[in-house]
PDB file of N, CA and C in Angstrom:
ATOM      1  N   UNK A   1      11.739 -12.742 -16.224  1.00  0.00           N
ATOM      2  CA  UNK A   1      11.889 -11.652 -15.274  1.00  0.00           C
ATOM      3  C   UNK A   1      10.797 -10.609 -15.464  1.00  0.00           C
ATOM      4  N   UNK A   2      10.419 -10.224 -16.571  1.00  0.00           N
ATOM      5  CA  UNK A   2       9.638  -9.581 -16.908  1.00  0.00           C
ATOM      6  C   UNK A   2       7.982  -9.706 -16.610  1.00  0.00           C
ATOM      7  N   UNK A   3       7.727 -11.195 -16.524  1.00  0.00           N
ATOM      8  CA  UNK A   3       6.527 -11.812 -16.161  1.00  0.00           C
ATOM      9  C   UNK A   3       6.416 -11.077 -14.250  1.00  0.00           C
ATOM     10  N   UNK A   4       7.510 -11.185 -13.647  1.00  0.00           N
ATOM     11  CA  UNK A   4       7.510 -11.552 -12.354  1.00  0.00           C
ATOM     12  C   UNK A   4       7.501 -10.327 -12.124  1.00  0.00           C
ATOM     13  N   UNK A   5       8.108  -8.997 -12.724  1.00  0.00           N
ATOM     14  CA  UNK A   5       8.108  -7.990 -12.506  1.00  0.00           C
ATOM     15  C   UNK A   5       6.815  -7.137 -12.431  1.00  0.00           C
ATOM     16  N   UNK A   6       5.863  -7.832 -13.634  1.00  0.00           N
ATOM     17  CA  UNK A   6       4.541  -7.134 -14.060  1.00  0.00           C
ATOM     18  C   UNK A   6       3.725  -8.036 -12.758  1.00  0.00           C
ATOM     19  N   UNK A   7       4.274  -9.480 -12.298  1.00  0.00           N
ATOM     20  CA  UNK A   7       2.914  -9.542 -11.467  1.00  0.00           C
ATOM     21  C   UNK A   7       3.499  -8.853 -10.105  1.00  0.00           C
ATOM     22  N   UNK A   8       4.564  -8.137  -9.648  1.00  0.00           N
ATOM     23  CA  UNK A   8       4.315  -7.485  -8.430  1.00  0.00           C
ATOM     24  C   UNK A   8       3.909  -6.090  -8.618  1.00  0.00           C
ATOM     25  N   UNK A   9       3.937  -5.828  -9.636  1.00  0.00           N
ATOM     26  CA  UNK A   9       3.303  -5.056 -10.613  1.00  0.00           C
ATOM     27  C   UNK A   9       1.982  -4.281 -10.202  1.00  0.00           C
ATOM     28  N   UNK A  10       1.478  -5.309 -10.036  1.00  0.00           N
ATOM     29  CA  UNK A  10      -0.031  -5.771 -10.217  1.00  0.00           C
ATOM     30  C   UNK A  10      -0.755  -5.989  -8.894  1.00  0.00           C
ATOM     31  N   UNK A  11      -0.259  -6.590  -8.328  1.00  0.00           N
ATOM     32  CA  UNK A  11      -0.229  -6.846  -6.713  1.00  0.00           C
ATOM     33  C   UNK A  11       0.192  -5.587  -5.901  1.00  0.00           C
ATOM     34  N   UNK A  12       0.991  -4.651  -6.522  1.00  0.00           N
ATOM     35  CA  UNK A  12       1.182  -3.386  -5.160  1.00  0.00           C
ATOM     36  C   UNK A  12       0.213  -2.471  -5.848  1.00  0.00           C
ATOM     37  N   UNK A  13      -0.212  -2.487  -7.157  1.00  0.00           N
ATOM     38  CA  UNK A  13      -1.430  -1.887  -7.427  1.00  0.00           C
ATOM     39  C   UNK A  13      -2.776  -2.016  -6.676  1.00  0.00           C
ATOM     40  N   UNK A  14      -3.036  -3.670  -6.473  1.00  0.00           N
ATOM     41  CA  UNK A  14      -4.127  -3.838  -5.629  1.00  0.00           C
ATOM     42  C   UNK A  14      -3.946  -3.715  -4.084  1.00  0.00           C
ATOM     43  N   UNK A  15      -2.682  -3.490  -3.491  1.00  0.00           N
ATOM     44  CA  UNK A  15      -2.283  -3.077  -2.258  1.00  0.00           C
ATOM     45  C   UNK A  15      -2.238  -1.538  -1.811  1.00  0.00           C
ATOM     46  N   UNK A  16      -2.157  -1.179  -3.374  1.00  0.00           N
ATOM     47  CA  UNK A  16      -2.160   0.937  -3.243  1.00  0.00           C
ATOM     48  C   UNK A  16      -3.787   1.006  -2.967  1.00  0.00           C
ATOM     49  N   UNK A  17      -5.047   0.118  -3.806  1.00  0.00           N
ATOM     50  CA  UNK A  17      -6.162   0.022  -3.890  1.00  0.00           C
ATOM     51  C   UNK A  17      -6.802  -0.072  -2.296  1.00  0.00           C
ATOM     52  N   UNK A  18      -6.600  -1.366  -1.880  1.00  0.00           N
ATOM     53  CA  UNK A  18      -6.421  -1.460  -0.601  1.00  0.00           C
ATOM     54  C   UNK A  18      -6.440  -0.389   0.529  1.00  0.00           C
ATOM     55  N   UNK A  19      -5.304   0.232   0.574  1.00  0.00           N
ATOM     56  CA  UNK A  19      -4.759   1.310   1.435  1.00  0.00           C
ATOM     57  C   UNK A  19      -5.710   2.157   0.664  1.00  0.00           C
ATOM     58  N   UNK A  20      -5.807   2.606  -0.118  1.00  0.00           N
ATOM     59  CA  UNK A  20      -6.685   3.982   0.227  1.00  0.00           C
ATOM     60  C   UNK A  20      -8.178   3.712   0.348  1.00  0.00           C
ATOM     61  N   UNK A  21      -8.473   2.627   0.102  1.00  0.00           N
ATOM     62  CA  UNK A  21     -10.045   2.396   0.135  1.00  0.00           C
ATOM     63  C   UNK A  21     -10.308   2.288   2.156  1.00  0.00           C
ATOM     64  N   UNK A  22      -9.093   1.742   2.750  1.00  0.00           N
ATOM     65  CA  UNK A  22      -8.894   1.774   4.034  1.00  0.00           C
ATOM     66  C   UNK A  22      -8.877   3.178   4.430  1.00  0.00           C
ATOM     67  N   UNK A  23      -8.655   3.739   3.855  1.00  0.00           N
ATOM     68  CA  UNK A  23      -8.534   5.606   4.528  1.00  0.00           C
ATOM     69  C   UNK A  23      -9.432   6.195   3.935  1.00  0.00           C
ATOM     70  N   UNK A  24     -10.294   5.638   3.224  1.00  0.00           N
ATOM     71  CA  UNK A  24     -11.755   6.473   2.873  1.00  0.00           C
ATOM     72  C   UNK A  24     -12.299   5.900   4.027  1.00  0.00           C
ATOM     73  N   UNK A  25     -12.774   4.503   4.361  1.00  0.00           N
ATOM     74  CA  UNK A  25     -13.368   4.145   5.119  1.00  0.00           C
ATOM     75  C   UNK A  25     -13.084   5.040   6.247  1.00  0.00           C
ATOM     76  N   UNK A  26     -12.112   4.945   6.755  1.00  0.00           N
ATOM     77  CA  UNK A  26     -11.534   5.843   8.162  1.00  0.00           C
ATOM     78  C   UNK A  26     -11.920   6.966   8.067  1.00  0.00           C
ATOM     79  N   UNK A  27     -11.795   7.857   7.083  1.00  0.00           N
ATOM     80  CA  UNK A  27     -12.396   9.115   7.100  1.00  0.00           C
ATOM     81  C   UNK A  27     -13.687   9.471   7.482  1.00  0.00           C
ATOM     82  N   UNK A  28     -14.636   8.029   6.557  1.00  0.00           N
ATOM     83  CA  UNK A  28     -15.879   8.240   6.591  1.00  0.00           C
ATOM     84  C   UNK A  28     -16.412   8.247   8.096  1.00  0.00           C
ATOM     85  N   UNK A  29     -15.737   6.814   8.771  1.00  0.00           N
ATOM     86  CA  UNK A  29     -16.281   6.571  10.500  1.00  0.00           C
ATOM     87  C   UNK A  29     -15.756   7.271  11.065  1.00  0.00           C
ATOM     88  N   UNK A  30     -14.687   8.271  10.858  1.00  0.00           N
ATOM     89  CA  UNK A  30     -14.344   9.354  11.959  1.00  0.00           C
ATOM     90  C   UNK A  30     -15.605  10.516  11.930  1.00  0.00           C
ATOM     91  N   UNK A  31     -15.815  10.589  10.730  1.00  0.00           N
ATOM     92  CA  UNK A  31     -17.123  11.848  10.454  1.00  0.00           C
ATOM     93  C   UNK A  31     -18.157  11.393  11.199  1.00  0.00           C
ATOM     94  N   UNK A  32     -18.597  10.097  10.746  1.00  0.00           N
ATOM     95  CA  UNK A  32     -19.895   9.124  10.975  1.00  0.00           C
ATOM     96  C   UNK A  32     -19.739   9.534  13.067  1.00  0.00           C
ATOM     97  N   UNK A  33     -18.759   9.238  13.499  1.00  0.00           N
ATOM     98  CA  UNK A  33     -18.378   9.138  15.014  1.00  0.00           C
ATOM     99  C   UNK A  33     -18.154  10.501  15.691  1.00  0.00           C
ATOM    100  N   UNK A  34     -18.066  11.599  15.020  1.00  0.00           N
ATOM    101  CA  UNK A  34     -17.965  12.992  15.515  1.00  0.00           C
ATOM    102  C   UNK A  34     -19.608  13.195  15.667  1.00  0.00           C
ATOM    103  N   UNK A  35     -20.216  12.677  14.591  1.00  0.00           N
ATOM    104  CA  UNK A  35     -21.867  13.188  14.014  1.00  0.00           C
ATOM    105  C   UNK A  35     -22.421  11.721  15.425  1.00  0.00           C
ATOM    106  N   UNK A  36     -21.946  11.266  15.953  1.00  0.00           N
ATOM    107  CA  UNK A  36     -22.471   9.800  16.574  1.00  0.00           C
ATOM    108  C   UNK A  36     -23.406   8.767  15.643  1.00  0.00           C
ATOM    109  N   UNK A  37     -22.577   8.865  14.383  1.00  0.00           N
ATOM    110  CA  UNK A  37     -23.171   7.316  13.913  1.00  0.00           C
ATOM    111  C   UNK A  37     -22.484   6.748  13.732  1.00  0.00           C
ATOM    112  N   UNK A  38     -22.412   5.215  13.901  1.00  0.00           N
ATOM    113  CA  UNK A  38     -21.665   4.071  13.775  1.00  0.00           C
ATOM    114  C   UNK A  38     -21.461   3.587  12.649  1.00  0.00           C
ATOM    115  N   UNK A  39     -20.349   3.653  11.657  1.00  0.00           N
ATOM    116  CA  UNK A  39     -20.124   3.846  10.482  1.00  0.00           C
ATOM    117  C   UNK A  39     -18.666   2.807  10.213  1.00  0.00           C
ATOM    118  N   UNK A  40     -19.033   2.299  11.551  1.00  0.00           N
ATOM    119  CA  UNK A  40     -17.953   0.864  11.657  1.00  0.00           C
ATOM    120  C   UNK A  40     -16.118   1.444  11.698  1.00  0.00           C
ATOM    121  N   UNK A  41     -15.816   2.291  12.438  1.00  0.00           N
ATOM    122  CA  UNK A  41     -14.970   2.503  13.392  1.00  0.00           C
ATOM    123  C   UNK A  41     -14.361   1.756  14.069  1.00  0.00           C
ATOM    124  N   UNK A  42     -15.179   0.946  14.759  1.00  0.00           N
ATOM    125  CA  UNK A  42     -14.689  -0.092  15.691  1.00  0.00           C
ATOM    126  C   UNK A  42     -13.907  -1.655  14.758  1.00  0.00           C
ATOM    127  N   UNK A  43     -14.917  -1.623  13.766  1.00  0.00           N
ATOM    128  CA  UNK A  43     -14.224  -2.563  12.883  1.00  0.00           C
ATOM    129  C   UNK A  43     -12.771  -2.050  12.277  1.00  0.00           C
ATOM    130  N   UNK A  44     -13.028  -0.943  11.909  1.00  0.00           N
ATOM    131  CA  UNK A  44     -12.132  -0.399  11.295  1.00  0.00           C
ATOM    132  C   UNK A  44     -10.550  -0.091  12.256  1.00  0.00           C
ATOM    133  N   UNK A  45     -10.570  -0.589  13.346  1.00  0.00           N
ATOM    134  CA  UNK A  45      -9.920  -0.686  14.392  1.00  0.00           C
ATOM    135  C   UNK A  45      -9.531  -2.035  14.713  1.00  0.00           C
ATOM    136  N   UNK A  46     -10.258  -2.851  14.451  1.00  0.00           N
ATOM    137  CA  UNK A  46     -10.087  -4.286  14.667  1.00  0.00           C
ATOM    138  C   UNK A  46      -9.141  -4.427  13.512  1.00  0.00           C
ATOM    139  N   UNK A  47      -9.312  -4.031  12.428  1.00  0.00           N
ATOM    140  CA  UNK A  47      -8.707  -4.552  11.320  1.00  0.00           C
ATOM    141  C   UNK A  47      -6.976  -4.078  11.045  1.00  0.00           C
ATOM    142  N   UNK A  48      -7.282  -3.100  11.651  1.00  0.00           N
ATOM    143  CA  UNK A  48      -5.610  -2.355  11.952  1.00  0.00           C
ATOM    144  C   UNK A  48      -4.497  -3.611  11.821  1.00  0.00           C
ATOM    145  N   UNK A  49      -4.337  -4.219  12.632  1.00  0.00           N
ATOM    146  CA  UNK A  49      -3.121  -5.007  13.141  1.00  0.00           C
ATOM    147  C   UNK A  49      -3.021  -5.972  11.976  1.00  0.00           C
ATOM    148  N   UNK A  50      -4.409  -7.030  11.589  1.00  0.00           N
ATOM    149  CA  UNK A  50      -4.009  -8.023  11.319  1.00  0.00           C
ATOM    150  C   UNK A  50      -4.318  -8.056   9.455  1.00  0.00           C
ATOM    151  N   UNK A  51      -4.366  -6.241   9.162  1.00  0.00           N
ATOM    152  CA  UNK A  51      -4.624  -5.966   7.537  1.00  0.00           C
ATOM    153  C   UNK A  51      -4.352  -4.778   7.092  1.00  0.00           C
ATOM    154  N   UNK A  52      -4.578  -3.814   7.767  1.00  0.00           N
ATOM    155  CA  UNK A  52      -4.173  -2.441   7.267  1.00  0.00           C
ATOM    156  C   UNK A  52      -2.769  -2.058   7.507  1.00  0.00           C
ATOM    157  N   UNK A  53      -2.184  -2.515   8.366  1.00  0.00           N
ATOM    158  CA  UNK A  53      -1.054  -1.953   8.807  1.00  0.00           C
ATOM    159  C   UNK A  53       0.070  -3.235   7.722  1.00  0.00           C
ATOM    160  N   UNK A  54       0.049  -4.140   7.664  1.00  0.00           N
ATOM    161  CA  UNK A  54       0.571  -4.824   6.790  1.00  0.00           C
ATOM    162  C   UNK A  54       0.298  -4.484   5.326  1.00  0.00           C
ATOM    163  N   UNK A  55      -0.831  -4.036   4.825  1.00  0.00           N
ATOM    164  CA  UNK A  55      -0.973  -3.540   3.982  1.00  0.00           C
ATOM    165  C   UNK A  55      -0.274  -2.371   3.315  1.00  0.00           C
ATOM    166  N   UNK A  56      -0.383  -1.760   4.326  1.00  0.00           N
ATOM    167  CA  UNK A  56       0.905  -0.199   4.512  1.00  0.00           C
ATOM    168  C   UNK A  56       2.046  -0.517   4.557  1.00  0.00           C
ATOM    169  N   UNK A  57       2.599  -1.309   5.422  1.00  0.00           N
ATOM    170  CA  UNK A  57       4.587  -2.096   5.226  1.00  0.00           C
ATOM    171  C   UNK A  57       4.393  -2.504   4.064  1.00  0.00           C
ATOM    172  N   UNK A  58       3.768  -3.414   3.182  1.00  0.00           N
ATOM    173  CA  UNK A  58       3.965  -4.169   1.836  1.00  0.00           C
ATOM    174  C   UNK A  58       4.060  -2.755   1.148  1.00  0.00           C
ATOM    175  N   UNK A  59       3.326  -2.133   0.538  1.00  0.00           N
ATOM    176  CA  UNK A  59       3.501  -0.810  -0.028  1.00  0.00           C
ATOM    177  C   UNK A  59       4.661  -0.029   0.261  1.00  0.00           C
ATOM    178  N   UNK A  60       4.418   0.477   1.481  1.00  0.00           N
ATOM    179  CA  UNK A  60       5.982   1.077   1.761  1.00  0.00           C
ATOM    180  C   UNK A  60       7.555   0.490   0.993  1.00  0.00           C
ATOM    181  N   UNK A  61       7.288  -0.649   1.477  1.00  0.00           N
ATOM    182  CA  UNK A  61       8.455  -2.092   0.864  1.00  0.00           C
ATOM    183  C   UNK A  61       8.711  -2.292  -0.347  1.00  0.00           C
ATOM    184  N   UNK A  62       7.358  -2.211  -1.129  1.00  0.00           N
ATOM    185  CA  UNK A  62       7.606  -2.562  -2.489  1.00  0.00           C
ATOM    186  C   UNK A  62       8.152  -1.158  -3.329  1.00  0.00           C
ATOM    187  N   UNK A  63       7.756   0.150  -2.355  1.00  0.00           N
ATOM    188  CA  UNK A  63       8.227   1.365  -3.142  1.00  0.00           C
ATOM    189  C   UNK A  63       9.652   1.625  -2.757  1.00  0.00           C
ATOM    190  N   UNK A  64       9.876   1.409  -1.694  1.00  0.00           N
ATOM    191  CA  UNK A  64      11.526   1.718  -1.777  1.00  0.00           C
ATOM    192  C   UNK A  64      12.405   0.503  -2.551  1.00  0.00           C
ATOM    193  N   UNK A  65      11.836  -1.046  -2.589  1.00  0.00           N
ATOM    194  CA  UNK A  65      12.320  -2.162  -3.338  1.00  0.00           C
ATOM    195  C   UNK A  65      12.491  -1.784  -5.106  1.00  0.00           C
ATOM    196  N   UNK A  66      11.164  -1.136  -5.196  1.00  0.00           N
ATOM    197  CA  UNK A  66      11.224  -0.755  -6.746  1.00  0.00           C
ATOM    198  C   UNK A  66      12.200   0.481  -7.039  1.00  0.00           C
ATOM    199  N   UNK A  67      12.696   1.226  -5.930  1.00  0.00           N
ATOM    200  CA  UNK A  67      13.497   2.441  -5.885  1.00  0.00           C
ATOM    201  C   UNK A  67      15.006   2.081  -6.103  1.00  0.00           C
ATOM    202  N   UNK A  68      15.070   1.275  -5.955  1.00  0.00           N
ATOM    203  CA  UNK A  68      16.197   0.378  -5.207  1.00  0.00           C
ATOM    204  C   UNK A  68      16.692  -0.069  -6.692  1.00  0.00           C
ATOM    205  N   UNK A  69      15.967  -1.306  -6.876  1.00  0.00           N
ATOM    206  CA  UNK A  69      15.983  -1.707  -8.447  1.00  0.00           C
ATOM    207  C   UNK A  69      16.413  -1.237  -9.424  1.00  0.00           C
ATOM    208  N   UNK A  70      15.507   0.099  -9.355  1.00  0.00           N
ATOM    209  CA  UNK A  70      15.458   1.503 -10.539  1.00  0.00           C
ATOM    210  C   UNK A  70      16.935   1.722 -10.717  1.00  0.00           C
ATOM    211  N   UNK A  71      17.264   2.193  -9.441  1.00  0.00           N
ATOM    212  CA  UNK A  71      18.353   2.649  -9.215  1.00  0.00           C
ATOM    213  C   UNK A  71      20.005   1.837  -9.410  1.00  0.00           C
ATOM    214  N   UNK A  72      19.756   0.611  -9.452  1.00  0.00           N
ATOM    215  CA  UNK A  72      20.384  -0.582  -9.943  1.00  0.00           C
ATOM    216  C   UNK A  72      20.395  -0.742 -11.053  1.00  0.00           C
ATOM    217  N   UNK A  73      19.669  -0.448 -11.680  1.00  0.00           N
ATOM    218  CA  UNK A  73      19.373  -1.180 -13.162  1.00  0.00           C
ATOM    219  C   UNK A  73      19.860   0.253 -14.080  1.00  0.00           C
ATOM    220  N   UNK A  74      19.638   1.657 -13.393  1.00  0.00           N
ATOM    221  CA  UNK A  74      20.016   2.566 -14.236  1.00  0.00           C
ATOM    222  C   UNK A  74      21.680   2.769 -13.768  1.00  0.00           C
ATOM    223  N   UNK A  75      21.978   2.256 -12.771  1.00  0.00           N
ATOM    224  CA  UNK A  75      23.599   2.563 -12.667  1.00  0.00           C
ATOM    225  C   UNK A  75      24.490   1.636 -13.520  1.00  0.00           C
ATOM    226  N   UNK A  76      23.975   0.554 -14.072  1.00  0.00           N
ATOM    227  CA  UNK A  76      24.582  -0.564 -14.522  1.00  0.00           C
ATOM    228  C   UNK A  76      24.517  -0.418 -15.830  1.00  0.00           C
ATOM    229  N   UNK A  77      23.135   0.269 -16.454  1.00  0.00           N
ATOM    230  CA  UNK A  77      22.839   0.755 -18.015  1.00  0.00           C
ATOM    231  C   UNK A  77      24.247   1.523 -18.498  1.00  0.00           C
ATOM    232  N   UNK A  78      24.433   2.494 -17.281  1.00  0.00           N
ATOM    233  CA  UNK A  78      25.636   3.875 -17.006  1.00  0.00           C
ATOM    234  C   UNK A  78      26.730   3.384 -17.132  1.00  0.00           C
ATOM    235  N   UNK A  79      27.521   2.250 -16.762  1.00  0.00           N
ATOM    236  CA  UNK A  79      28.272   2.160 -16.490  1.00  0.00           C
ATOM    237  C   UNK A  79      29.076   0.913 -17.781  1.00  0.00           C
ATOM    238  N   UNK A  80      29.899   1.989 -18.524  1.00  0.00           N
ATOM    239  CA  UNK A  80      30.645   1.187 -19.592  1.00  0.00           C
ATOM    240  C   UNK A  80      30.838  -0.436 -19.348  1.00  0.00           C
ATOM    241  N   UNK A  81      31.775  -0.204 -18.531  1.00  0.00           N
ATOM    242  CA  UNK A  81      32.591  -1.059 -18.310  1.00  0.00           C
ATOM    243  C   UNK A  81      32.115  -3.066 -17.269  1.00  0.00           C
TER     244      UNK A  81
END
C-alpha cells in the first residue's frame, strides 16, 4: 500500500509541475499578445481540452481523494472501538 501510495505520490507531483508550468506559459503569451508577439497563445489554446484541463481535474481529484483518505485514516486511528 505504501509503494502505491508514494507512486501517486509522485505522479500528482509531476501533474502540480505540469499545471503551473502551463500557467507560466499562459502568462507569458498573454503579455507576449498584449505587446503583439506571438509567444504561442494559440498553441496554448489548442492544448486546453486535450491536456491542460485534464491536467487540472487529475489534480483537483487527487487533492480532495488524498483529503478524503486523510480523513479516513485519521477517524479510524480515533476511534477505539
Amino acid at each position: 500500500m505504501g509503494r502505491i501510495s508514494s507512486l501517486i505520490s509522485w505522479i500528482l507531483v509531476v501533474d502540480l509541475a505540469l499545471v503551473l508550468l502551463s500557467f507560466a506559459w499562459f502568462v507569458v503569451a498573454v503579455i507576449g499578445h498584449t505587446m503583439n508577439l506571438e509567444l504561442g497563445l494559440n498553441l496554448w489554446y489548442s492544448l486546453w481540452n486535450p491536456l491542460i484541463l485534464p491536467a487540472i481535474s487529475i489534480l483537483m481529484a487527487g487533492a480532495i481523494a488524498s483529503g478524503v483518505v486523510g480523513w479516513i485514516t485519521k477517524r479510524f486511528k480515533a476511534d477505539p472501538s
